[in-house]
C-alpha atoms as a PDB file:
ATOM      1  CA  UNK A   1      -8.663  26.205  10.170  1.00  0.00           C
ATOM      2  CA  UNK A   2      -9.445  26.174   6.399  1.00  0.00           C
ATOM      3  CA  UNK A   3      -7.754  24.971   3.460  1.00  0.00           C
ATOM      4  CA  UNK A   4      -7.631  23.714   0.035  1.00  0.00           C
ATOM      5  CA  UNK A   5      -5.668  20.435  -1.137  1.00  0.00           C
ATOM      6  CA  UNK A   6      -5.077  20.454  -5.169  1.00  0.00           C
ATOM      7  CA  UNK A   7      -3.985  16.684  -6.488  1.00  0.00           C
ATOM      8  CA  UNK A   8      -4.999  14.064  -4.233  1.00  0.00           C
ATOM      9  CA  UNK A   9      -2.795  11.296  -5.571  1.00  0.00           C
ATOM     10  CA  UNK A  10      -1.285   8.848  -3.096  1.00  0.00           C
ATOM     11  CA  UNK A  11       0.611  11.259  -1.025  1.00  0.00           C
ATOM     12  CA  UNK A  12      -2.316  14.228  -1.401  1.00  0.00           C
ATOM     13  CA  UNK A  13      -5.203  12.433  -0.421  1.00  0.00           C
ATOM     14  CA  UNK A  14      -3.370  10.533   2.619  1.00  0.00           C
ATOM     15  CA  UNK A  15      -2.460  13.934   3.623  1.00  0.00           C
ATOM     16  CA  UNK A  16      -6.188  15.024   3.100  1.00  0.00           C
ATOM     17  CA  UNK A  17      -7.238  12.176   4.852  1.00  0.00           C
ATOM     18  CA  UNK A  18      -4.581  13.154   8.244  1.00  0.00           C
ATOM     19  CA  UNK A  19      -5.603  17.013   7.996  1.00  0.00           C
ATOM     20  CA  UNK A  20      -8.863  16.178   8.129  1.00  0.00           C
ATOM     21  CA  UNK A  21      -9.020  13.583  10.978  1.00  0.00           C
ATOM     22  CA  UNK A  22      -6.747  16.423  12.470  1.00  0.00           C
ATOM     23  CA  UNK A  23      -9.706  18.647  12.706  1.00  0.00           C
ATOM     24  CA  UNK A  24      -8.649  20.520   9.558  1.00  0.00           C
ATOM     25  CA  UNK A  25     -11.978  21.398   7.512  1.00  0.00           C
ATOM     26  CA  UNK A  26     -10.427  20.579   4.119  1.00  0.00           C
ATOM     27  CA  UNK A  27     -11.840  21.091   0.339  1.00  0.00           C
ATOM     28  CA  UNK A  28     -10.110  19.155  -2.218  1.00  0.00           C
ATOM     29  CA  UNK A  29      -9.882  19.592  -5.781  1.00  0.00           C
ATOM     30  CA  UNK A  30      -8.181  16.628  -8.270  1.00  0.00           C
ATOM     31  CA  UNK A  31      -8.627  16.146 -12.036  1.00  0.00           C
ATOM     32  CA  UNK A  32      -9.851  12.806 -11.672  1.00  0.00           C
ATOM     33  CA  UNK A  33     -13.430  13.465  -9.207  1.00  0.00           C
ATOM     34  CA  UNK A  34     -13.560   9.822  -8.211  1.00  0.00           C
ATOM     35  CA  UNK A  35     -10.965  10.015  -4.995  1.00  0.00           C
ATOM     36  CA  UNK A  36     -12.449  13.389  -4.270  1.00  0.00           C
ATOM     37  CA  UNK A  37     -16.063  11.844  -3.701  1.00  0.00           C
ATOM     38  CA  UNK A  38     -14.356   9.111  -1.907  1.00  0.00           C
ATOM     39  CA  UNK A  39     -12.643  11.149   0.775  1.00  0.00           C
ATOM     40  CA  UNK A  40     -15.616  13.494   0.711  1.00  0.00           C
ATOM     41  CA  UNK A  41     -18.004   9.668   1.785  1.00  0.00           C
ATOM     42  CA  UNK A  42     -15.176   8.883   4.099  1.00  0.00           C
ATOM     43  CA  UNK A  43     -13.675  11.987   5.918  1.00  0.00           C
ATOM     44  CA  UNK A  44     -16.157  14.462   5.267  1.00  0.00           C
ATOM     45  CA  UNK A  45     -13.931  16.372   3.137  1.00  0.00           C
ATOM     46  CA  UNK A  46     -15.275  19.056   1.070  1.00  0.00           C
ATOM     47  CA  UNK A  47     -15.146  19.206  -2.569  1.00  0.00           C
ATOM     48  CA  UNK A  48     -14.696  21.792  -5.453  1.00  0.00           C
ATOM     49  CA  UNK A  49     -15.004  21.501  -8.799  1.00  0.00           C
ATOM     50  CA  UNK A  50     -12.331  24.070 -10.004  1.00  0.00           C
ATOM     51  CA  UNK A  51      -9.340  26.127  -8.916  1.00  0.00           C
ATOM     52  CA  UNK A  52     -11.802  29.490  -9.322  1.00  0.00           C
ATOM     53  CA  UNK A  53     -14.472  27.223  -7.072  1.00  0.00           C
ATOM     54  CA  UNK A  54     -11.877  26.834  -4.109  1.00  0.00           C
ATOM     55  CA  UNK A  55     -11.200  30.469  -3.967  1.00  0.00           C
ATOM     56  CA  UNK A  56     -14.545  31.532  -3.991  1.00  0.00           C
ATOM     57  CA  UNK A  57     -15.519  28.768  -1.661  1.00  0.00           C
ATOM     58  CA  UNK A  58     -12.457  29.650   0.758  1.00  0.00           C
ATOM     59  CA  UNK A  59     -12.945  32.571   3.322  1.00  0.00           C
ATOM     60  CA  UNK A  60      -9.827  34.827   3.440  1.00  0.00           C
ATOM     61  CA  UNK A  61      -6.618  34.281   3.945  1.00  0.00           C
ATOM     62  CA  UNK A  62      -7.352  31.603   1.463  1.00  0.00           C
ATOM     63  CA  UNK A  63      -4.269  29.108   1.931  1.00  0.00           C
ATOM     64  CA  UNK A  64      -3.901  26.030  -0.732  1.00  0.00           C
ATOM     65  CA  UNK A  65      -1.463  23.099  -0.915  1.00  0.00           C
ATOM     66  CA  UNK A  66      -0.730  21.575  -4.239  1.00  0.00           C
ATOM     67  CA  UNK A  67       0.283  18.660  -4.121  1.00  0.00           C
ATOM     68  CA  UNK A  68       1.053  17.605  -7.621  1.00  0.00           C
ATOM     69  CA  UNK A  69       3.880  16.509 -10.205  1.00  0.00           C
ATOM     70  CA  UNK A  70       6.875  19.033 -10.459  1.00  0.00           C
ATOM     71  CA  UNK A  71       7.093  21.388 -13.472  1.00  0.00           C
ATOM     72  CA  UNK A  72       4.394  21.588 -15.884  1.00  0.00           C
ATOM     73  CA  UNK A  73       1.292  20.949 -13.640  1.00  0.00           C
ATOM     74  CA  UNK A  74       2.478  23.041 -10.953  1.00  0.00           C
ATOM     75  CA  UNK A  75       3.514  25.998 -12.787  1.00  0.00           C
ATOM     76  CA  UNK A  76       0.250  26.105 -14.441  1.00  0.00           C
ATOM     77  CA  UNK A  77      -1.823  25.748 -11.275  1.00  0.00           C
ATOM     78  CA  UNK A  78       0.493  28.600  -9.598  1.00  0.00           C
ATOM     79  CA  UNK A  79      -0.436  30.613 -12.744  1.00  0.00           C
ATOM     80  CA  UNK A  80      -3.989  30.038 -12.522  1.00  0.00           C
ATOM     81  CA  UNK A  81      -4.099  30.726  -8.767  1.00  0.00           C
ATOM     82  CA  UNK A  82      -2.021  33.631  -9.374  1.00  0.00           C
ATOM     83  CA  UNK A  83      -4.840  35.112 -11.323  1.00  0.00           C
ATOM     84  CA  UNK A  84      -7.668  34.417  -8.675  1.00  0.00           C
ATOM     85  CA  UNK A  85      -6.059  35.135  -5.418  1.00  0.00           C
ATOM     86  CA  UNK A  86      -6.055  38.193  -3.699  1.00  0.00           C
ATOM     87  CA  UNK A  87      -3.343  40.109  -1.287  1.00  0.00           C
ATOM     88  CA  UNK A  88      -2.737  37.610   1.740  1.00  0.00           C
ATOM     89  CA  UNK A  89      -3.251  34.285   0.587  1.00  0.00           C
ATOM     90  CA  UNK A  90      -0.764  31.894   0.523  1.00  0.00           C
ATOM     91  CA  UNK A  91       0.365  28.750  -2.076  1.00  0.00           C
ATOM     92  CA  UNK A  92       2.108  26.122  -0.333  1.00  0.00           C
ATOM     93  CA  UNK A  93       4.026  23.826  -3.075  1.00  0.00           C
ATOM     94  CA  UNK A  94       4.336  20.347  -1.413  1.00  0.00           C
ATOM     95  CA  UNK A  95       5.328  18.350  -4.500  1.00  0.00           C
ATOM     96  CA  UNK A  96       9.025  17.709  -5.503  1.00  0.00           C
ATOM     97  CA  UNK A  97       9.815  20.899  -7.252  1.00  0.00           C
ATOM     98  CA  UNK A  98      13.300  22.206  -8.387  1.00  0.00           C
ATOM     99  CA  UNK A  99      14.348  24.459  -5.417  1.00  0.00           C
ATOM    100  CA  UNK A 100      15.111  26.880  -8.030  1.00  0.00           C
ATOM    101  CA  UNK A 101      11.595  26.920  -9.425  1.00  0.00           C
ATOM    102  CA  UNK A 102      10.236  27.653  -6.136  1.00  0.00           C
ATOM    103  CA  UNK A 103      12.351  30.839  -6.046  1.00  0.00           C
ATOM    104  CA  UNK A 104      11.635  31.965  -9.355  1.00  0.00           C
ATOM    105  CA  UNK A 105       7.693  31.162  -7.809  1.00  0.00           C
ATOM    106  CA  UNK A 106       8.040  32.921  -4.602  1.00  0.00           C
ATOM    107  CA  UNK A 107       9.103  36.182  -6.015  1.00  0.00           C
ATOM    108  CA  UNK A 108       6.408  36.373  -8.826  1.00  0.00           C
ATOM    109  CA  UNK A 109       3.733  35.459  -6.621  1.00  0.00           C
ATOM    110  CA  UNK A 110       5.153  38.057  -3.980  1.00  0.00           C
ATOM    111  CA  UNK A 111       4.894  40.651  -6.722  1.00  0.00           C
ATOM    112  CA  UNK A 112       1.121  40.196  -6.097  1.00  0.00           C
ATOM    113  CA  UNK A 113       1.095  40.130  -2.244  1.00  0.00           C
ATOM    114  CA  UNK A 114       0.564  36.703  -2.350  1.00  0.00           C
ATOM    115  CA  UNK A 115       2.624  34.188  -0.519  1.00  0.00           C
ATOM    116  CA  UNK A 116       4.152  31.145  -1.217  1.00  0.00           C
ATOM    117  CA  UNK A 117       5.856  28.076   1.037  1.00  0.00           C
ATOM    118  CA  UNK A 118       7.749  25.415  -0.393  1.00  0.00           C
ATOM    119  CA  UNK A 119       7.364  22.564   2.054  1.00  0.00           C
ATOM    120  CA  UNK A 120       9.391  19.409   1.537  1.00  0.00           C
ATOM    121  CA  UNK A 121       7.598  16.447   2.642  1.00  0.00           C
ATOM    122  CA  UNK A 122       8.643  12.830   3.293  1.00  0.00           C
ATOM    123  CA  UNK A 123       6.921  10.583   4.534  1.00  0.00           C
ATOM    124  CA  UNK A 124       5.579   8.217   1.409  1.00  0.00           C
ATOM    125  CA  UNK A 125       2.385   5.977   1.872  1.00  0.00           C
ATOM    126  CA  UNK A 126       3.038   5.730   5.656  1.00  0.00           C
ATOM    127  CA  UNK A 127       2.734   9.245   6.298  1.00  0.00           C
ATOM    128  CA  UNK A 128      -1.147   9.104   7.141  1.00  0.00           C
ATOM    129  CA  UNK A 129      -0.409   6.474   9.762  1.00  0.00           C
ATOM    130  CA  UNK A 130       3.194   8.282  10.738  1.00  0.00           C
ATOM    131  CA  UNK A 131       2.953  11.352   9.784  1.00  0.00           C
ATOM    132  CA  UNK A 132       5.568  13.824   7.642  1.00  0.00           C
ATOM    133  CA  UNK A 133       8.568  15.195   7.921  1.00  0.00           C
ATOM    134  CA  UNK A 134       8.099  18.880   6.998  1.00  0.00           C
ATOM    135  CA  UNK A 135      10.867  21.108   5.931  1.00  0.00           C
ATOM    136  CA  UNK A 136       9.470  24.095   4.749  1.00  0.00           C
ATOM    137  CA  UNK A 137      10.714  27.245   3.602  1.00  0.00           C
ATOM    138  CA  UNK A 138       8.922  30.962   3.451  1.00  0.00           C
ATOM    139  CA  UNK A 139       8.544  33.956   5.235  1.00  0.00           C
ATOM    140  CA  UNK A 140       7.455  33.303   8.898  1.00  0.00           C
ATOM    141  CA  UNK A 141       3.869  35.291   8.877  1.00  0.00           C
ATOM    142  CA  UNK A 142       3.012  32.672   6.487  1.00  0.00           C
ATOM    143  CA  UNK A 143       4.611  29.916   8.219  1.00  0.00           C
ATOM    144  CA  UNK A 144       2.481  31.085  11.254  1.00  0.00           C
ATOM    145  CA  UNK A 145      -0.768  30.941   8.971  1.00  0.00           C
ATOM    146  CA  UNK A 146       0.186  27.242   8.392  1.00  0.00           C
ATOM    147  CA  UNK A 147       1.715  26.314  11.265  1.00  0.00           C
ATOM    148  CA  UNK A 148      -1.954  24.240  13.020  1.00  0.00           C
ATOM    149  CA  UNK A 149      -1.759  22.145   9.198  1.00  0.00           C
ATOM    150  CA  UNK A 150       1.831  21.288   9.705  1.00  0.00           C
ATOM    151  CA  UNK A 151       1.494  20.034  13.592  1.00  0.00           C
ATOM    152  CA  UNK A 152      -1.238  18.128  12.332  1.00  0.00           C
ATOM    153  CA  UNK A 153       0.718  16.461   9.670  1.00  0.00           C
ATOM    154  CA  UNK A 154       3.734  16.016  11.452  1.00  0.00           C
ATOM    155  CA  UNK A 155       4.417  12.979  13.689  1.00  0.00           C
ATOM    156  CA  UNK A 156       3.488  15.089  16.807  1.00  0.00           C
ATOM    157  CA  UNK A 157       2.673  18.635  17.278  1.00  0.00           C
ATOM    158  CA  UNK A 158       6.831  19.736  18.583  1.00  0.00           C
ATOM    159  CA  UNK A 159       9.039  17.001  16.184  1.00  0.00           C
ATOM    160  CA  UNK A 160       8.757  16.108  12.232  1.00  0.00           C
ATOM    161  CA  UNK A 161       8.515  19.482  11.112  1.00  0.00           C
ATOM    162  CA  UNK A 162      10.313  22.601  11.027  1.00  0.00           C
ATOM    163  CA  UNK A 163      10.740  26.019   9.045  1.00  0.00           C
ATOM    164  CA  UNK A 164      14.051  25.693   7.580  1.00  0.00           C
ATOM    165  CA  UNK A 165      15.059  29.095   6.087  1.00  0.00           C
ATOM    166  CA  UNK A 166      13.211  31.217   3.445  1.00  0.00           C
ATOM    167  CA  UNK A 167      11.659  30.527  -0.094  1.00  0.00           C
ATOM    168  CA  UNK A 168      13.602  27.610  -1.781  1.00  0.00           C
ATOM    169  CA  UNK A 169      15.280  26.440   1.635  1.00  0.00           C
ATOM    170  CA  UNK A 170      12.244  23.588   1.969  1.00  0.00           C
ATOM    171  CA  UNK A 171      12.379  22.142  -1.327  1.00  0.00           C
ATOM    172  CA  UNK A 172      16.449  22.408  -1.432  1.00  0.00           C
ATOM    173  CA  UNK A 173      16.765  20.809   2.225  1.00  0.00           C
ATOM    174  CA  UNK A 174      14.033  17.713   0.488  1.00  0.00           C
ATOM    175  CA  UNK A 175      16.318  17.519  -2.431  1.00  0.00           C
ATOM    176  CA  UNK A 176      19.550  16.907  -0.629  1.00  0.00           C
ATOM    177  CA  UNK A 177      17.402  14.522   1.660  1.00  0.00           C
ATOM    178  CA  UNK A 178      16.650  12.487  -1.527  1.00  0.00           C
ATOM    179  CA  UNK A 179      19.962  12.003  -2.620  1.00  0.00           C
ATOM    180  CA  UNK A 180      21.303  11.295   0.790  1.00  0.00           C
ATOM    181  CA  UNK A 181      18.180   8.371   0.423  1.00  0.00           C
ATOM    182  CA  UNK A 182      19.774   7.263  -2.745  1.00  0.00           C
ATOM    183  CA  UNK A 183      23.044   6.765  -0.948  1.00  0.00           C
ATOM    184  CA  UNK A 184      21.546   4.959   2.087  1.00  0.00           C
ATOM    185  CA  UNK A 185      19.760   2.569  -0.359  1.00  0.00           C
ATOM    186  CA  UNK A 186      23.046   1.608  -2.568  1.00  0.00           C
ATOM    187  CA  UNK A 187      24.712   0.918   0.264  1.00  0.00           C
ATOM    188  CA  UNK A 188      22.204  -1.128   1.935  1.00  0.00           C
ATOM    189  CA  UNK A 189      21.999  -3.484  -2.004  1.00  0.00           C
ATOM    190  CA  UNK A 190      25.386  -3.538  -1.985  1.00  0.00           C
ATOM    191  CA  UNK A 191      26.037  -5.106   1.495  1.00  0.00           C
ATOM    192  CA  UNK A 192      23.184  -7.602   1.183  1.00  0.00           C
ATOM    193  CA  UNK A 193      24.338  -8.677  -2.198  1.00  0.00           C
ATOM    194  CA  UNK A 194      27.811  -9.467  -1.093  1.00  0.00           C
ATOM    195  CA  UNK A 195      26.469 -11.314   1.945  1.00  0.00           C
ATOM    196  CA  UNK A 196      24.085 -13.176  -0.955  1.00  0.00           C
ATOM    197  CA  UNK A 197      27.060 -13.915  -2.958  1.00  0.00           C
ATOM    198  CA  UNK A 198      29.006 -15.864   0.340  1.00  0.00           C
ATOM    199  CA  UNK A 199      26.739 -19.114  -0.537  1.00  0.00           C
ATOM    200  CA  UNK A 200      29.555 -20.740   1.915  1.00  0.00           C
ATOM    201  CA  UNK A 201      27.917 -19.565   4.346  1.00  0.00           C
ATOM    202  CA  UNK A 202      24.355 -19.998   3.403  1.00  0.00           C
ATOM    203  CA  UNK A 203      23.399 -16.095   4.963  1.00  0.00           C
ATOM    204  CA  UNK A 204      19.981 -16.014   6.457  1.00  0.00           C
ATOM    205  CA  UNK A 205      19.331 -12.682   4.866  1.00  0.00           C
ATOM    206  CA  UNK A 206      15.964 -11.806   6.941  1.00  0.00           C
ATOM    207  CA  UNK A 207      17.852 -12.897  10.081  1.00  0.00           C
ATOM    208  CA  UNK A 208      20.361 -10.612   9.444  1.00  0.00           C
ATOM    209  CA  UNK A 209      18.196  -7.701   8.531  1.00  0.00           C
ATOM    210  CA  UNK A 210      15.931  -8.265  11.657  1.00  0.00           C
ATOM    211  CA  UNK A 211      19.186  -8.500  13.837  1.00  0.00           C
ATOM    212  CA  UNK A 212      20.665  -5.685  12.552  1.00  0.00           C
ATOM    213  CA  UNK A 213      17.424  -3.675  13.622  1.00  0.00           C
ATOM    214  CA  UNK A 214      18.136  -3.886  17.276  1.00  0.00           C
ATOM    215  CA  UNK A 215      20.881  -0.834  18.880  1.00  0.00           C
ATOM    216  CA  UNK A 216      23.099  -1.565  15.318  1.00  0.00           C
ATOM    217  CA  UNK A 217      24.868   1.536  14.119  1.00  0.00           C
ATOM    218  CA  UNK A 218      22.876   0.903  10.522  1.00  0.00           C
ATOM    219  CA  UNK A 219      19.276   0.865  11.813  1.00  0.00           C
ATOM    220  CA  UNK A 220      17.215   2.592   9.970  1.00  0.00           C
ATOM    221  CA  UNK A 221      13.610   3.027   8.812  1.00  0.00           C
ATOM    222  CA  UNK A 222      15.034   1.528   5.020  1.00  0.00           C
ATOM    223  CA  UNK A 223      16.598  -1.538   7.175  1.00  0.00           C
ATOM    224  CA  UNK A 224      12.943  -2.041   8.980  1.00  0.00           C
ATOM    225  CA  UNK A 225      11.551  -1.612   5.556  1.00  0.00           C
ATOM    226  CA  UNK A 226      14.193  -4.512   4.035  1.00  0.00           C
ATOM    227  CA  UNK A 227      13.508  -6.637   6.586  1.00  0.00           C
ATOM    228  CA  UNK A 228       9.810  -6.891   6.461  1.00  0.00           C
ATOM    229  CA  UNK A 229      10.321  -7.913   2.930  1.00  0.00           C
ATOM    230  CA  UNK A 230      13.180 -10.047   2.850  1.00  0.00           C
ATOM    231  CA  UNK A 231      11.159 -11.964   5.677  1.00  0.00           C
ATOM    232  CA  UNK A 232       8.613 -12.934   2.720  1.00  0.00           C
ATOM    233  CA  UNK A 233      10.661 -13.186  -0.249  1.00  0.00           C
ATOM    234  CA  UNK A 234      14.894 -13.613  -0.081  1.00  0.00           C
ATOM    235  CA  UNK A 235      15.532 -14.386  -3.586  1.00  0.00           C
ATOM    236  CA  UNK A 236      13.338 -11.344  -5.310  1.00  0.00           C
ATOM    237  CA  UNK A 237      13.403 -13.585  -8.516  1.00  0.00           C
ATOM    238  CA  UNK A 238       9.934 -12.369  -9.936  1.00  0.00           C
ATOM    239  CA  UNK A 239      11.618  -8.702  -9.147  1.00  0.00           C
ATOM    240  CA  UNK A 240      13.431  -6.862 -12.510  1.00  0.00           C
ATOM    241  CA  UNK A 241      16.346  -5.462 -11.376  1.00  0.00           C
ATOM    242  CA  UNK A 242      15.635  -1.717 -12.933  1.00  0.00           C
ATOM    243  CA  UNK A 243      15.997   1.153 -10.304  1.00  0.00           C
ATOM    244  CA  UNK A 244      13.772   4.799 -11.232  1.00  0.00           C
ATOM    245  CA  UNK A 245      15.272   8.405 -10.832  1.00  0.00           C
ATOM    246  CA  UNK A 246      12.151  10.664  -9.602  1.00  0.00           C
ATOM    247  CA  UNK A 247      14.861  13.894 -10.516  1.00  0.00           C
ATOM    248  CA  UNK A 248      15.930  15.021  -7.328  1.00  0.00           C
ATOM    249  CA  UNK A 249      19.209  12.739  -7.280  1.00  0.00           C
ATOM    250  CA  UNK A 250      19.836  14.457 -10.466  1.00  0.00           C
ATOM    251  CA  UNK A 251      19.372  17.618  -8.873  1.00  0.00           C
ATOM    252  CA  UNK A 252      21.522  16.785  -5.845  1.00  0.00           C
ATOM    253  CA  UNK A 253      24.762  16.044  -8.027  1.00  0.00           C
ATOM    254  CA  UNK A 254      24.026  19.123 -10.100  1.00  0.00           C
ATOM    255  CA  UNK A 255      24.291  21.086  -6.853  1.00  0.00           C
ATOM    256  CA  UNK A 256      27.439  19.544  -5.919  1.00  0.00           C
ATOM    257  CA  UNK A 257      28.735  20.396  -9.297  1.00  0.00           C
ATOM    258  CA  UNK A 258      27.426  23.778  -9.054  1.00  0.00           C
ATOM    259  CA  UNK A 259      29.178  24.334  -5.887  1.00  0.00           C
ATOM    260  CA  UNK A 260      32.607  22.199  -6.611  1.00  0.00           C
ATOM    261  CA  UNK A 261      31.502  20.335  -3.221  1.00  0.00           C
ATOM    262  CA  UNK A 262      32.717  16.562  -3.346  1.00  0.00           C
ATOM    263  CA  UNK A 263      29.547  14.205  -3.289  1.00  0.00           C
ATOM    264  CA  UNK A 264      31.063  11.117  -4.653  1.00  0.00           C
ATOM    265  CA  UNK A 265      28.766   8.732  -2.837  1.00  0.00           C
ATOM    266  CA  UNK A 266      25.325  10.737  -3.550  1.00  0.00           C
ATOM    267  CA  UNK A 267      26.988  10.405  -7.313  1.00  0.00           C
ATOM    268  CA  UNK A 268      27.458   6.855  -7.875  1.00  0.00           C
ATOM    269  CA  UNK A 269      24.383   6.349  -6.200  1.00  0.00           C
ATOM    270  CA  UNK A 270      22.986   7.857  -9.213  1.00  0.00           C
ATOM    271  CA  UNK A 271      24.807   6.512 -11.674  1.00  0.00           C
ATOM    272  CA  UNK A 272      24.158   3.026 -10.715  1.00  0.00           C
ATOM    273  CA  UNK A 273      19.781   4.025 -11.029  1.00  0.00           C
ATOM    274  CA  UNK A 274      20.863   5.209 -14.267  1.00  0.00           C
ATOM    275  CA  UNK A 275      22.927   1.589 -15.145  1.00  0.00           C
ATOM    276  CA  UNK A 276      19.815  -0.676 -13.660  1.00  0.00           C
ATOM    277  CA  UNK A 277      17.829   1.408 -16.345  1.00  0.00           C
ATOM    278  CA  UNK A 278      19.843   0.105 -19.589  1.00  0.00           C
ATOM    279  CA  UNK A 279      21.820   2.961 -19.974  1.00  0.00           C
ATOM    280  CA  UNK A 280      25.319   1.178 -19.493  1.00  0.00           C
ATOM    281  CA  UNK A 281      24.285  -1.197 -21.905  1.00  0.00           C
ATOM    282  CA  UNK A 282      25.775   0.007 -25.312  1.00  0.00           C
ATOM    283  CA  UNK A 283      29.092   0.593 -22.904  1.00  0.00           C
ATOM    284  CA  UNK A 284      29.601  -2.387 -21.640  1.00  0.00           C
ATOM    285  CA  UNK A 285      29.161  -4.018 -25.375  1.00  0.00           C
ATOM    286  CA  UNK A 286      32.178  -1.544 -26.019  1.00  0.00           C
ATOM    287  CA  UNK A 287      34.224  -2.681 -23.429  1.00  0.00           C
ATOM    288  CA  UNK A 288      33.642  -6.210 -24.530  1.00  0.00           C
ATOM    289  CA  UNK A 289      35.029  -6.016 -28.161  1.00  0.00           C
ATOM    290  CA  UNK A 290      37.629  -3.584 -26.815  1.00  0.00           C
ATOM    291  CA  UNK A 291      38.759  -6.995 -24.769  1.00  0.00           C
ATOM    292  CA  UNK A 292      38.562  -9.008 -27.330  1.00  0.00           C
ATOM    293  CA  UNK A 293      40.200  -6.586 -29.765  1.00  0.00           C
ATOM    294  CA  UNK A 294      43.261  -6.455 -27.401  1.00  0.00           C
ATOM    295  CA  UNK A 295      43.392  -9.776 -25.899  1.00  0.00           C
ATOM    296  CA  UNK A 296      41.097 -12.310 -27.844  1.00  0.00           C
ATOM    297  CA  UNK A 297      38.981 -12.658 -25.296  1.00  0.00           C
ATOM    298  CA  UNK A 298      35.564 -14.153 -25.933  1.00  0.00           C
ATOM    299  CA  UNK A 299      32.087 -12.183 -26.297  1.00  0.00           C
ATOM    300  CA  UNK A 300      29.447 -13.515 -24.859  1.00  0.00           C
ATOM    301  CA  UNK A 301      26.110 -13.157 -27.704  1.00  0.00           C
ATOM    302  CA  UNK A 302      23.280 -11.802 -26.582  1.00  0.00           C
END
């Protein structure tokens, strides 16, 4: 099999690297040519210089995973492809795109014969070594044209992957994923920090996280992660305490909105990324001088 992997950031050129050790002959395109002539001197990986050079390089059906940042620099590589392909080929979008986007995608490029898969992947810098999980949504002739890429990915040829429903259904299945993470995560900060806070008891916080590895309800790959790193650090003082959004939380709650479906947790898990950031700052000062308006109570100066 033959393919073409656009943007070979951290994720896209550890997948390069997994398809090709897979026995995928891959050609890789990224703005920056530096990683592509490294995994060209390491895997054997072949290299193009453009989006027009892969699809003249590629024998037909041409089929090309993009693997770069949602919006602006997918749409326009979608566009440009769009333009170059010809009936058959496929686009496989395995960035985090707006399920909604991918739609909108899907049908345009279908209005040239061309198809399109929207696979949501997770997996993060240990996929090469772990592989992906693969949710990925399109119609199932092109699922079948990808289908040796995606056994190679995945953890094992029959597990980590699986076509979830049509165009959109990969990258919406990813999405709730992600905010189901961001759950998982604030509850995991919360617990430790309470046990961190009971300095009566002096909490080994590694022991703990370790223990609770082994047949505990709350095991979890984010628990193994924890633990390897509270092992070497417990206090996290060199650490500033501000928590990123990549979007798809954001999407998440909007789809709860959207459908009047109760996601409380999902929510606040949100809403606390956004308060790490600063943005309950200029609240909190209000709440202050509303106490002291009311009550005299002291304000603490900056």
């Amino acid at each position: 099999m033959q393919m073409a992997m656009i943007g070979l950031g951290k994720m896209g050129a550890n997948m390069a690297r997994r398809l090709c050790r897979g026995g995928i002959q891959v050609m890789g395109f990224n703005r920056s040519p530096d990683i592509t002539q490294q995994l060209a001197k390491e895997e054997g990986m072949q290299t193009a210089t453009s989006l027009a050079d892969i699809v003249q390089q590629l024998p037909s059906p041409r089929i090309i995973w993009l693997m770069l940042p949602s919006g602006e620099p997918t749409e326009n590589a979608i566009h440009e492809l769009m333009n170059l392909l010809q009936a058959g080929d496929l686009i496989i979008d395995g960035g985090n795109s707006n399920y909604h986007d991918s739609q909108r995608r899907g049908q345009l490029l279908s209005q040239h014969d061309i198809g399109f898969v929207d696979a949501g992947t997770s997996g993060g810098v240990w996929g090469l070594q772990n592989g992906y999980c693969l949710m990925v949504g399109g119609e199932a002739n092109y699922i079948k044209l990808l289908t040796p890429a995606l056994k190679v990915l995945a953890p094992a040829e029959d597990r980590g992957w699986a076509h979830v429903g049509p165009v959109g259904a990969g990258h919406f299945t990813k999405m709730i994923h992600n905010g189901i993470e961001y759950g998982m995560m604030q509850a995991f900060a919360e617990g430790f920090s309470l046990m961190k806070g009971k300095q009566e008891f002096n909490l080994d916080l590694a022991q703990i996280s370790e223990l609770w590895r082994h047949s505990s309800v709350v095991r979890s790959w984010l628990l193994d992660l924890m633990a390897e790193f509270l092992n070497e650090d417990q206090q996290l003082d060199k650490i500033a305490p501000y928590v990123s959004d990549s979007g798809e939380g954001r999407w998440t709650v909007d789809e709860a909105t959207a459908q009047g479906t109760p996601a409380p947790v999902l929510a606040m898990a949100l809403h606390m990324r956004f308060a790490s950031q600063g943005n309950a700052d200029y609240g909190n000062k209000l709440l202050s001088m509303m106490r002291n308006a009311f009550g005299g109570h002291t304000v603490k100066d900056n």
